[in-house]
C-alpha atoms as a PDB file:
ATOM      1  CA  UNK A   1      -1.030 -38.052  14.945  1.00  0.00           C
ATOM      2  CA  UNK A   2      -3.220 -36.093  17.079  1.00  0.00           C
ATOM      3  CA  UNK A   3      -3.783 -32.201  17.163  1.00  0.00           C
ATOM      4  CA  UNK A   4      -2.170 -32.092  20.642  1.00  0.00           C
ATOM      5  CA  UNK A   5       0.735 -34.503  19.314  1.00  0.00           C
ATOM      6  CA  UNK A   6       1.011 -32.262  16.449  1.00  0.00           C
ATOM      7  CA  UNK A   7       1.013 -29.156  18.855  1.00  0.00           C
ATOM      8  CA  UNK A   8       3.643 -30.386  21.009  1.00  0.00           C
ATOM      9  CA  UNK A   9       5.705 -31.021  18.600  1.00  0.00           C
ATOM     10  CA  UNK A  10       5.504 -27.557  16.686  1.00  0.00           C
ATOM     11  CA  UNK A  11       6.368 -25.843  19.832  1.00  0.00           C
ATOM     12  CA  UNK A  12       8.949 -28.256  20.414  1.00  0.00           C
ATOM     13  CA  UNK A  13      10.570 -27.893  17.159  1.00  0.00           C
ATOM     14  CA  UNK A  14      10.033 -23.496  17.100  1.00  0.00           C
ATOM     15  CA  UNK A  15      11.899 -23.648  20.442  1.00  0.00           C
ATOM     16  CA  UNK A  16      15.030 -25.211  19.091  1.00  0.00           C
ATOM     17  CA  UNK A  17      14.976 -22.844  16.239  1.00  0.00           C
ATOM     18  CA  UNK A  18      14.671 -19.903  18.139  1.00  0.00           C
ATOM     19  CA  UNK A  19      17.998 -21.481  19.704  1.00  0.00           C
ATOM     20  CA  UNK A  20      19.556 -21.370  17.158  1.00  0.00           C
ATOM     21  CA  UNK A  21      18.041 -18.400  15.350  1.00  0.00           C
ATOM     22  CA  UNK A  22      16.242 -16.534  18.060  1.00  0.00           C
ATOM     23  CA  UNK A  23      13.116 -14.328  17.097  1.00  0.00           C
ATOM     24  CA  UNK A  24      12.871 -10.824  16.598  1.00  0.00           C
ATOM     25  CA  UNK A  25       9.919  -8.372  15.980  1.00  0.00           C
ATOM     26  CA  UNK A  26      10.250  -7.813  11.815  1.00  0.00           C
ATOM     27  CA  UNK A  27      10.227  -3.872  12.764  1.00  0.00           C
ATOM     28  CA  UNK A  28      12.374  -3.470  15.772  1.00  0.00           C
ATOM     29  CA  UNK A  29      14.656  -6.485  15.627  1.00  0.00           C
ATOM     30  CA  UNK A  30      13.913  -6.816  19.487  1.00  0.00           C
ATOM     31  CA  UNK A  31      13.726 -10.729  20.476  1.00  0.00           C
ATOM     32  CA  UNK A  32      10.479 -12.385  21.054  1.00  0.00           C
ATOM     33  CA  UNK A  33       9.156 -15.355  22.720  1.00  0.00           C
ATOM     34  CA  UNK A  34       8.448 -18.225  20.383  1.00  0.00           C
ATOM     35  CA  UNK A  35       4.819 -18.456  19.208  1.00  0.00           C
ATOM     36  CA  UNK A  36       3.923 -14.620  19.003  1.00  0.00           C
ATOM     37  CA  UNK A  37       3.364 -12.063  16.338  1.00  0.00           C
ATOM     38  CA  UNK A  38       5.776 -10.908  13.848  1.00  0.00           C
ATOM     39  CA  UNK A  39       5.900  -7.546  15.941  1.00  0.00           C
ATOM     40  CA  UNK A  40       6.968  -7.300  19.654  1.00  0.00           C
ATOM     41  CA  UNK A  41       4.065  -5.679  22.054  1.00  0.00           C
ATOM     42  CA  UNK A  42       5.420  -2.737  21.225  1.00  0.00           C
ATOM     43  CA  UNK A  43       4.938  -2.231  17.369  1.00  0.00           C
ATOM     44  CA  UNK A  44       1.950  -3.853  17.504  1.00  0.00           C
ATOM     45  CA  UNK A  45       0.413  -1.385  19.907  1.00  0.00           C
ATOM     46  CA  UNK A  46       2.381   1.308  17.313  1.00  0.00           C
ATOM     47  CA  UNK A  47       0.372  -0.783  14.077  1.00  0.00           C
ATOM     48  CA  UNK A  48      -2.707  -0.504  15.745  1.00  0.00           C
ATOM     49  CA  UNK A  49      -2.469   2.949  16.300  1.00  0.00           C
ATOM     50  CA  UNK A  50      -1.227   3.836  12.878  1.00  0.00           C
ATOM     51  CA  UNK A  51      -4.104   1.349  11.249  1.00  0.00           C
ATOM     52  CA  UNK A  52      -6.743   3.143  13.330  1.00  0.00           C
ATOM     53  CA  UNK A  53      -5.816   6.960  11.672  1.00  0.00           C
ATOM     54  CA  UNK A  54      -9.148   8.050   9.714  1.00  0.00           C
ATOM     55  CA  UNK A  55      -8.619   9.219   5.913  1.00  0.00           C
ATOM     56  CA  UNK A  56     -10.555   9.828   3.422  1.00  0.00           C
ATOM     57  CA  UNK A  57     -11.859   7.558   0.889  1.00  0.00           C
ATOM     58  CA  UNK A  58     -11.121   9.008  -2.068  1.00  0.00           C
ATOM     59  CA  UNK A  59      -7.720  10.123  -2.158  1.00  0.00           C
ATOM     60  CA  UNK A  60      -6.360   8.835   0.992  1.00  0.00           C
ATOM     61  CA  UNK A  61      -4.882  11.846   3.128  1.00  0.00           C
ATOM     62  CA  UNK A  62      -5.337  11.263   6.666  1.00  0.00           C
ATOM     63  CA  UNK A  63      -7.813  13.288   8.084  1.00  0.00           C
ATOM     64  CA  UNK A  64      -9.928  14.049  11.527  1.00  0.00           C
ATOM     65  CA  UNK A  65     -13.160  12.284  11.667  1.00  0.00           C
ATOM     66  CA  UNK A  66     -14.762  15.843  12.249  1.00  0.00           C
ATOM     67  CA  UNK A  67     -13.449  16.444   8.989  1.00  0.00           C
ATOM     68  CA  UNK A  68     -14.769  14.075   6.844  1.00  0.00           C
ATOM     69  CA  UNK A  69     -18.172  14.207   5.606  1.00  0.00           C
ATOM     70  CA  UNK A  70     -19.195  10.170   5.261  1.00  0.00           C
ATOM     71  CA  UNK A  71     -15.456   9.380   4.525  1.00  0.00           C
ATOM     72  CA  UNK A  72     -14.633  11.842   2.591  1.00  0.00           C
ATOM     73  CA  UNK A  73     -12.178  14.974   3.162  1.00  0.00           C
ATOM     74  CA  UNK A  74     -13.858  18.475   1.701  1.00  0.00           C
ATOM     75  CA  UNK A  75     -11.050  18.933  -0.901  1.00  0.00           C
ATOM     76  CA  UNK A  76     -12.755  15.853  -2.649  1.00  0.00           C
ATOM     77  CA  UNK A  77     -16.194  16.731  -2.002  1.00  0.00           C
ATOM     78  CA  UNK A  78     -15.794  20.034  -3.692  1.00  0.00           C
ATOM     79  CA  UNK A  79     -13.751  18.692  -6.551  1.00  0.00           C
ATOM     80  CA  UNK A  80     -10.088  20.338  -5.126  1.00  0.00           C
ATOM     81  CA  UNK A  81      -8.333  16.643  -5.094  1.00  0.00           C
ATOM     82  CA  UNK A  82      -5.903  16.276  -8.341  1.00  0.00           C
ATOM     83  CA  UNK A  83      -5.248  12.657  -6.291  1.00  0.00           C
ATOM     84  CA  UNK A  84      -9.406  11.638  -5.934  1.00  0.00           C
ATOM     85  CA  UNK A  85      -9.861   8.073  -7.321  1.00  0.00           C
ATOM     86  CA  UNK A  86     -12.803   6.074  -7.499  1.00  0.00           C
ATOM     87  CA  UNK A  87     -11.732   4.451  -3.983  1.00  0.00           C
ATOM     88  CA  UNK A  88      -8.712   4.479  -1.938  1.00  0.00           C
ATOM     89  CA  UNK A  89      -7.418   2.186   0.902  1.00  0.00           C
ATOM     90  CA  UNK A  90      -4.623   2.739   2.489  1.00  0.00           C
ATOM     91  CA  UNK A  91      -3.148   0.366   5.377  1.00  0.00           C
ATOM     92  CA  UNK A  92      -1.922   3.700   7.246  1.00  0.00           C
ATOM     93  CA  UNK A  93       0.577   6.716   7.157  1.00  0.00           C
ATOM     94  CA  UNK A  94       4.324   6.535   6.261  1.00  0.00           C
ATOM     95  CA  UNK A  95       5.299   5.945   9.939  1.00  0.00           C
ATOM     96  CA  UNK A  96       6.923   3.634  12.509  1.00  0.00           C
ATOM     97  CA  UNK A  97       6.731   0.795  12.360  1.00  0.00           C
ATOM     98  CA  UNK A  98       5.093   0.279   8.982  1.00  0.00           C
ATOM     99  CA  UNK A  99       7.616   2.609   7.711  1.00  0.00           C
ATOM    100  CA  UNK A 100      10.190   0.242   8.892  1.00  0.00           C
ATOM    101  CA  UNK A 101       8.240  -2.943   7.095  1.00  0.00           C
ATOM    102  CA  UNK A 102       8.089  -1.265   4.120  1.00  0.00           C
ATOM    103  CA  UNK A 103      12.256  -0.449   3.746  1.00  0.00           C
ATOM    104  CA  UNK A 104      12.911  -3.723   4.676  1.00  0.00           C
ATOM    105  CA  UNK A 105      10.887  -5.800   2.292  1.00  0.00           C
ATOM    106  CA  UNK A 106      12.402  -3.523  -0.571  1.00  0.00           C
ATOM    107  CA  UNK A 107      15.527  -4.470   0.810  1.00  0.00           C
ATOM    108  CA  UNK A 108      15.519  -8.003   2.093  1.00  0.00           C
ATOM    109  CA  UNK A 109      12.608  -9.905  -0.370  1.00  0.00           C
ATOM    110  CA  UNK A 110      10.908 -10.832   2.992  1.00  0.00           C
ATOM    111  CA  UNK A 111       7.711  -9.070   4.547  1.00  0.00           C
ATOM    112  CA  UNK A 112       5.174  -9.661   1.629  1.00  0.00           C
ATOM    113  CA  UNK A 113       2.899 -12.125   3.557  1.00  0.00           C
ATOM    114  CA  UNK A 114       2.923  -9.343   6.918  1.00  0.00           C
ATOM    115  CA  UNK A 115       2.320  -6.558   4.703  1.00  0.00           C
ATOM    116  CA  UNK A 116      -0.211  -8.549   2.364  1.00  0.00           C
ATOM    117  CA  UNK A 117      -2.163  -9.337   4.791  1.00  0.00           C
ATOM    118  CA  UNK A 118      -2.229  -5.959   6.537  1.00  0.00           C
ATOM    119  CA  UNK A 119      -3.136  -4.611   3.277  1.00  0.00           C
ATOM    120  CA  UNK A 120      -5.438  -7.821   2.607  1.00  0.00           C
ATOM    121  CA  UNK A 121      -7.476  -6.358   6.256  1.00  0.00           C
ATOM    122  CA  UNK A 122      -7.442  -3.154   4.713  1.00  0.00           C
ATOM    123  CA  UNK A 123      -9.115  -3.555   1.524  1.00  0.00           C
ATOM    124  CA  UNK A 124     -11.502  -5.517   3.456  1.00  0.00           C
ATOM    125  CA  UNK A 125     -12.905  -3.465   5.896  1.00  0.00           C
ATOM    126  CA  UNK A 126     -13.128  -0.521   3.389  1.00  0.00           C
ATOM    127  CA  UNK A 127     -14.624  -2.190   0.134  1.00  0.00           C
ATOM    128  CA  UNK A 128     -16.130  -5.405  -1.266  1.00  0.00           C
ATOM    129  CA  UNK A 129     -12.828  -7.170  -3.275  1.00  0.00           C
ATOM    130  CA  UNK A 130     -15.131  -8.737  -5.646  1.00  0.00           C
ATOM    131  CA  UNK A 131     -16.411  -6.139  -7.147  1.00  0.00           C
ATOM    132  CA  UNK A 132     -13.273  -5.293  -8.599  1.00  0.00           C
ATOM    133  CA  UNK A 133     -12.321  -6.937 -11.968  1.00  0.00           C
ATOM    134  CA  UNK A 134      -8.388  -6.815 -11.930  1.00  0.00           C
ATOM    135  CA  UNK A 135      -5.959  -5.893  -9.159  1.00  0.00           C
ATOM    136  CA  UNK A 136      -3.017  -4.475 -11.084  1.00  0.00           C
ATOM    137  CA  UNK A 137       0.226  -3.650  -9.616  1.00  0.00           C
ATOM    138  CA  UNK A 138       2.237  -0.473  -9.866  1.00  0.00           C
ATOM    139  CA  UNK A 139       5.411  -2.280 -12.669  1.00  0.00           C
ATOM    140  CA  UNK A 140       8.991  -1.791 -11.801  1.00  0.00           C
ATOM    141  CA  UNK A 141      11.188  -0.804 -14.952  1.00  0.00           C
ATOM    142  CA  UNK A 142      13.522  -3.691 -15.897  1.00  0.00           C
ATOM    143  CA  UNK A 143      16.701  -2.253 -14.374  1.00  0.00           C
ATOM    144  CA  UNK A 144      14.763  -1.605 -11.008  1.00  0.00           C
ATOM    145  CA  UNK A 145      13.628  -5.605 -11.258  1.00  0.00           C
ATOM    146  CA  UNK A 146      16.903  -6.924 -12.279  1.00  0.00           C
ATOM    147  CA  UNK A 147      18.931  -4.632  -9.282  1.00  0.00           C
ATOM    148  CA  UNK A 148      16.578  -6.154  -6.111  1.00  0.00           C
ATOM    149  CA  UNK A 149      15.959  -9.901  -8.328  1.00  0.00           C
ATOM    150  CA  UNK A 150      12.018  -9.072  -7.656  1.00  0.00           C
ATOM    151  CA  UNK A 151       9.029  -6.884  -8.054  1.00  0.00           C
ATOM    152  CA  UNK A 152       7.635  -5.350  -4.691  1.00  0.00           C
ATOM    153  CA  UNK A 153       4.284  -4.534  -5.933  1.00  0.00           C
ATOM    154  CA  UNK A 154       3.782  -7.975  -7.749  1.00  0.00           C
ATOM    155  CA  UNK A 155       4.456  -9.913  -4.374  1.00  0.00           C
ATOM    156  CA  UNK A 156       2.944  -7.573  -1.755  1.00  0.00           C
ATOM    157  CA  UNK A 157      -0.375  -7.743  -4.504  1.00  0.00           C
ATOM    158  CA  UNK A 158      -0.069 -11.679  -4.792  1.00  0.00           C
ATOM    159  CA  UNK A 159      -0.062 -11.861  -1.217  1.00  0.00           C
ATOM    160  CA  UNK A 160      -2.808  -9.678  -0.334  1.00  0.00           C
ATOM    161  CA  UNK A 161      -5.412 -10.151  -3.218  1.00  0.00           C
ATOM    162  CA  UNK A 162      -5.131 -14.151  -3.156  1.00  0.00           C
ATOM    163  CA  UNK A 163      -6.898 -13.847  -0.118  1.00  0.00           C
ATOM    164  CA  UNK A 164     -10.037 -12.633  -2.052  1.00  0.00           C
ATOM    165  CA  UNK A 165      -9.407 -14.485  -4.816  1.00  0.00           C
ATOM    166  CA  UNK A 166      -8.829 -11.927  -7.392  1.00  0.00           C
ATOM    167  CA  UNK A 167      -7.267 -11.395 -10.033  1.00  0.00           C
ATOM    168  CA  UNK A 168      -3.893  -9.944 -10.216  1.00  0.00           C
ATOM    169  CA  UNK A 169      -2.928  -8.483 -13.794  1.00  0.00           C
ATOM    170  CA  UNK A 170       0.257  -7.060 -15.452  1.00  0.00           C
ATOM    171  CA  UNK A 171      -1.795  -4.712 -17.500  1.00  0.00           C
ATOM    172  CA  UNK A 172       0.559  -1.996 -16.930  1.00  0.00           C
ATOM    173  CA  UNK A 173       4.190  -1.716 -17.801  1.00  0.00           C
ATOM    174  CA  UNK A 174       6.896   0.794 -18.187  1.00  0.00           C
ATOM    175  CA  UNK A 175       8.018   2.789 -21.127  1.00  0.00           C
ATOM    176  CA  UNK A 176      10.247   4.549 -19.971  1.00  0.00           C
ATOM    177  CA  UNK A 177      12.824   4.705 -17.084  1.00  0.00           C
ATOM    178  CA  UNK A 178      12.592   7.093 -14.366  1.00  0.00           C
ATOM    179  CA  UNK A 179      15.011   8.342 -12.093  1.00  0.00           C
ATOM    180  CA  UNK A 180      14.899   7.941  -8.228  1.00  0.00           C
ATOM    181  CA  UNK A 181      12.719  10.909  -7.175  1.00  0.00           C
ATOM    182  CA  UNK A 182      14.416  13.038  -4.117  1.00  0.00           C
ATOM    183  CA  UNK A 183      12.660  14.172  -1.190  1.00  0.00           C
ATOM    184  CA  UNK A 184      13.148  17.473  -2.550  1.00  0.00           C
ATOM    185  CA  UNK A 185      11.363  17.504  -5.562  1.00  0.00           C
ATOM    186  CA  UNK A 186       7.585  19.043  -6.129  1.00  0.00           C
ATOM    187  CA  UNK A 187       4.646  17.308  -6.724  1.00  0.00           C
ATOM    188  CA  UNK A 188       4.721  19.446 -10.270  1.00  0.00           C
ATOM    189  CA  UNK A 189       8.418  18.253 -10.856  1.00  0.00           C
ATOM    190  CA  UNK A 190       7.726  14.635  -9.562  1.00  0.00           C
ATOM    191  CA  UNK A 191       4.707  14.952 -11.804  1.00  0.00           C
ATOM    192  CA  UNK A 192       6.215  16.257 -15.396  1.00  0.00           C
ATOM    193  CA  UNK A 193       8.733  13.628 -14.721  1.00  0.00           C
ATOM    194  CA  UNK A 194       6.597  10.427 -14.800  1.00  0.00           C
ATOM    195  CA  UNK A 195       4.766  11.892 -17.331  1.00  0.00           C
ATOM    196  CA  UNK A 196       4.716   9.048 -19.981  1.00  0.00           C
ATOM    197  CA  UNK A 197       6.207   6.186 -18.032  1.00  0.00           C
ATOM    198  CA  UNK A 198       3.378   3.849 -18.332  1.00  0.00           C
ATOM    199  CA  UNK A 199       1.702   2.085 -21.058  1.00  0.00           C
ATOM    200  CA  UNK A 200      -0.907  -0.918 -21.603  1.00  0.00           C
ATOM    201  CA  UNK A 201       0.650  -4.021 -21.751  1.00  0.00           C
ATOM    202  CA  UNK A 202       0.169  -5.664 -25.351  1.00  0.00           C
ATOM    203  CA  UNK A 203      -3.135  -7.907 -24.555  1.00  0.00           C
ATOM    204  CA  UNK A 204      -4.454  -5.428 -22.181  1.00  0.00           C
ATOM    205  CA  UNK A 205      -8.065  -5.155 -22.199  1.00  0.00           C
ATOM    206  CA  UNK A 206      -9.449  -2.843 -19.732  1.00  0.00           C
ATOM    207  CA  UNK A 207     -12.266  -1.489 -21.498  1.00  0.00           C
ATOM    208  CA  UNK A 208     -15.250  -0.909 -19.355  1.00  0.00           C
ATOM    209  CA  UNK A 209     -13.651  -2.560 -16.410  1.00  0.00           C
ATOM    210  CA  UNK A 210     -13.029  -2.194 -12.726  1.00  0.00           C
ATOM    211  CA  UNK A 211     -10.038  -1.583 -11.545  1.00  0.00           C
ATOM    212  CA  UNK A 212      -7.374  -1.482  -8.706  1.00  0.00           C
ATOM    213  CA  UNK A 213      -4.063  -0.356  -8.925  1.00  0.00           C
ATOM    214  CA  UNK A 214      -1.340  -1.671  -5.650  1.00  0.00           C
ATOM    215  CA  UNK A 215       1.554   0.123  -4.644  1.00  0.00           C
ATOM    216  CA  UNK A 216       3.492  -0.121  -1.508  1.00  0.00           C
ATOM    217  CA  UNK A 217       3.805   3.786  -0.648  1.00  0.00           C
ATOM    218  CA  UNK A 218       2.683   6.915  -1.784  1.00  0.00           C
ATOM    219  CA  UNK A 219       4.350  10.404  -1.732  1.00  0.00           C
ATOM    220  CA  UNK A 220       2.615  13.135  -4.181  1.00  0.00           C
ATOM    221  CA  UNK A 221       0.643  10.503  -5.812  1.00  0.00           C
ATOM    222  CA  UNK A 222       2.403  11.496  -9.248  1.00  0.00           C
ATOM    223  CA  UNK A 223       2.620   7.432 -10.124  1.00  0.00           C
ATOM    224  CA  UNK A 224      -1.075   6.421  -8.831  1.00  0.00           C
ATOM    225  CA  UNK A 225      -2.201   9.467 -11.154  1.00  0.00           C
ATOM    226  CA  UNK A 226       0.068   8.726 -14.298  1.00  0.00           C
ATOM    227  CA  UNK A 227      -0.969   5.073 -14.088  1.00  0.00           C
ATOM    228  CA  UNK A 228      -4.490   6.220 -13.750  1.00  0.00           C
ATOM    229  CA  UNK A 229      -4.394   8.319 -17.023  1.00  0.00           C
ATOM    230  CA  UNK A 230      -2.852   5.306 -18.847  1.00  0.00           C
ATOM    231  CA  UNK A 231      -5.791   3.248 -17.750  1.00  0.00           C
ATOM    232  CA  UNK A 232      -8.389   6.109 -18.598  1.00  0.00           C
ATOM    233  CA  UNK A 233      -7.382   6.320 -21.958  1.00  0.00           C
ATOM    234  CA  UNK A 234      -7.365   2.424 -22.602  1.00  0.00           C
ATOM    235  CA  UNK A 235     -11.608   3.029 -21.309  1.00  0.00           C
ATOM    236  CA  UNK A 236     -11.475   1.719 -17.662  1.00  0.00           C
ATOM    237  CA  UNK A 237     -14.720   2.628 -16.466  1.00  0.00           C
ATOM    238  CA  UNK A 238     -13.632   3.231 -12.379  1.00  0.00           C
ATOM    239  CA  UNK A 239     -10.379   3.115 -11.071  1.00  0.00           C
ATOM    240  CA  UNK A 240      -9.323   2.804  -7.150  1.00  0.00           C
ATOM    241  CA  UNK A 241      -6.134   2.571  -5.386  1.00  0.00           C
ATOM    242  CA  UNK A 242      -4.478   0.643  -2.816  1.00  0.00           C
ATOM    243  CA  UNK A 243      -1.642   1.326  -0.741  1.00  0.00           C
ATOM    244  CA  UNK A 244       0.522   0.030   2.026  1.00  0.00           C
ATOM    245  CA  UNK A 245       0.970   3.256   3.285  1.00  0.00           C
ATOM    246  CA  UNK A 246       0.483   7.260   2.191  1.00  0.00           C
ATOM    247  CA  UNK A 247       3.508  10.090   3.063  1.00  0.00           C
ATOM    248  CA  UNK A 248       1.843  12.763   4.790  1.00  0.00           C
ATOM    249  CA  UNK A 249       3.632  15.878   6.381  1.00  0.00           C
ATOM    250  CA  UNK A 250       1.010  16.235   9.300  1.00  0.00           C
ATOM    251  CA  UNK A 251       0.834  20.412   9.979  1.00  0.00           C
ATOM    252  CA  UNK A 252      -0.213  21.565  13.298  1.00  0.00           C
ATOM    253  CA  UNK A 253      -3.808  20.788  14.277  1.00  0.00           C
ATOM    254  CA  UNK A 254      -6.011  24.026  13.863  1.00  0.00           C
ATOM    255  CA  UNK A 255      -9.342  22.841  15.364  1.00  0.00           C
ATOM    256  CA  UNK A 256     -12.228  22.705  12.266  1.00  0.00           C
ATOM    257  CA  UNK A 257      -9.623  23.521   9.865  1.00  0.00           C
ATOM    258  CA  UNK A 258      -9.412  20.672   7.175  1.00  0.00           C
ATOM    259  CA  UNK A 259      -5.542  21.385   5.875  1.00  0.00           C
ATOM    260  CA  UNK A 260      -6.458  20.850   2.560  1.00  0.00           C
ATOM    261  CA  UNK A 261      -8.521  24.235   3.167  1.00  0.00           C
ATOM    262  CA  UNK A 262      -6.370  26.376   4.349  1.00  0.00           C
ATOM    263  CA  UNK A 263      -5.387  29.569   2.043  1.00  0.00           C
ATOM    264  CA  UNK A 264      -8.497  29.148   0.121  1.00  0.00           C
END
């Protein structure tokens, strides 16, 4: 059949789904014409903004551009940052409508080839994917896997990293449970409390190696960091990060005032 046969009859056959099942944008739930993006004009004009924030490279809080110095915020440059990794890429803030994204693929099992390859552009345009030697995703505990019947990290990393053709690698799993954290809680108390909750998995071999740890979202960074000590003592010799997106509280903007300054 020819391209144009084959064509036709794509279109042909989306329009009588979207009959019976019209489409929506994945964020919004507002209907769309057949054939477009999984976000209405809307949300993507919101995406693009959100994608577009400048951070810094290190530890991935958003930032002005007039205050980074060649990606990088001054906290990390003088050696402030108790989140500074060997790299960081982030697809953008904790905001609509990636916010959105995110709930629902921890809710619904759906999303992870969107928010792959959002992250997939990400890691792209920041880094070079092969020089990284495993791409290892944050592990749920078993209670957390058997509850949802999946494991976020695991499918948003399959989806993104097979793009570069990595490698992803359960070298990380949990030894311990840990309780929902509340909004309320301090970086120190979200901290003391995942204290422990990782370990190498039993043919883990991470010794000298480069490596990249996925999660979906970010608050303190208590988890990046306690997975990053894990890895540190098992001899990795760099470790980055990779996010879908970072929680930031954004103060009000005090012109040449980097916030991670201020009180100092």
């Amino acid at each position: 059949m020819a391209a144009g046969a084959i064509g036709l009859v794509r279109t042909a056959f989306l329009r009588m789904a979207d009959l019976l099942v019209p489409r929506v944008c994945a964020s919004c739930g507002m209907s769309v014409p057949v054939d477009t993006p999984d976000l209405c004009e809307s949300c993507g004009w919101a995406m693009s903004e959100l994608v577009s924030h400048p951070y810094c490279e290190l530890c991935g809080e958003g930032r002005g551009p007039h205050l980074l110095r060649e990606g990088i915020c001054t906290a990390c440059h003088e050696g402030n940052s108790e989140i500074r990794f060997s790299h960081f890429v982030r697809v953008g803030p904790f905001a609509e409508p990636l916010r959105q994204l995110i709930l629902r693929f921890k809710r619904e099992f759906v999303m992870d080839h969107l928010l792959g390859g959002l992250m997939a552009g990400a890691i792209q345009g920041r880094m070079d994917p092969r020089e990284i030697d495993a791409w290892v995703p944050i592990p749920s505990h078993w209670r957390r896997r058997i509850r949802r019947g999946f494991q976020p990290t695991r499918l948003l990393a399959d989806a993104a990293i097979t793009q570069h053709g990595g490698h992803v690698e359960t070298i990380l799993e949990t030894a311990k449970y840990i309780p929902p954290m509340h909004h309320g809680m301090t970086s120190v108390q979200r901290a003391s409390a995942i204290r422990g909750a990782f370990r190498l998995s039993r043919n883990a071999r991470v010794r000298g190696k480069r490596i990249m740890l996925i999660d979906d979202v970010t608050t303190t960074g208590a988890t990046l960091r306690e997975a990053r000590r894990t890895l540190r003592e098992g001899g990795a010799k760099w470790i980055g990060a990779a996010v879908l997106a970072k929680w930031e509280e954004l103060p009000p903007v005090i012109e040449g005032v980097d916030p991670s300054m201020r009180g100092q």
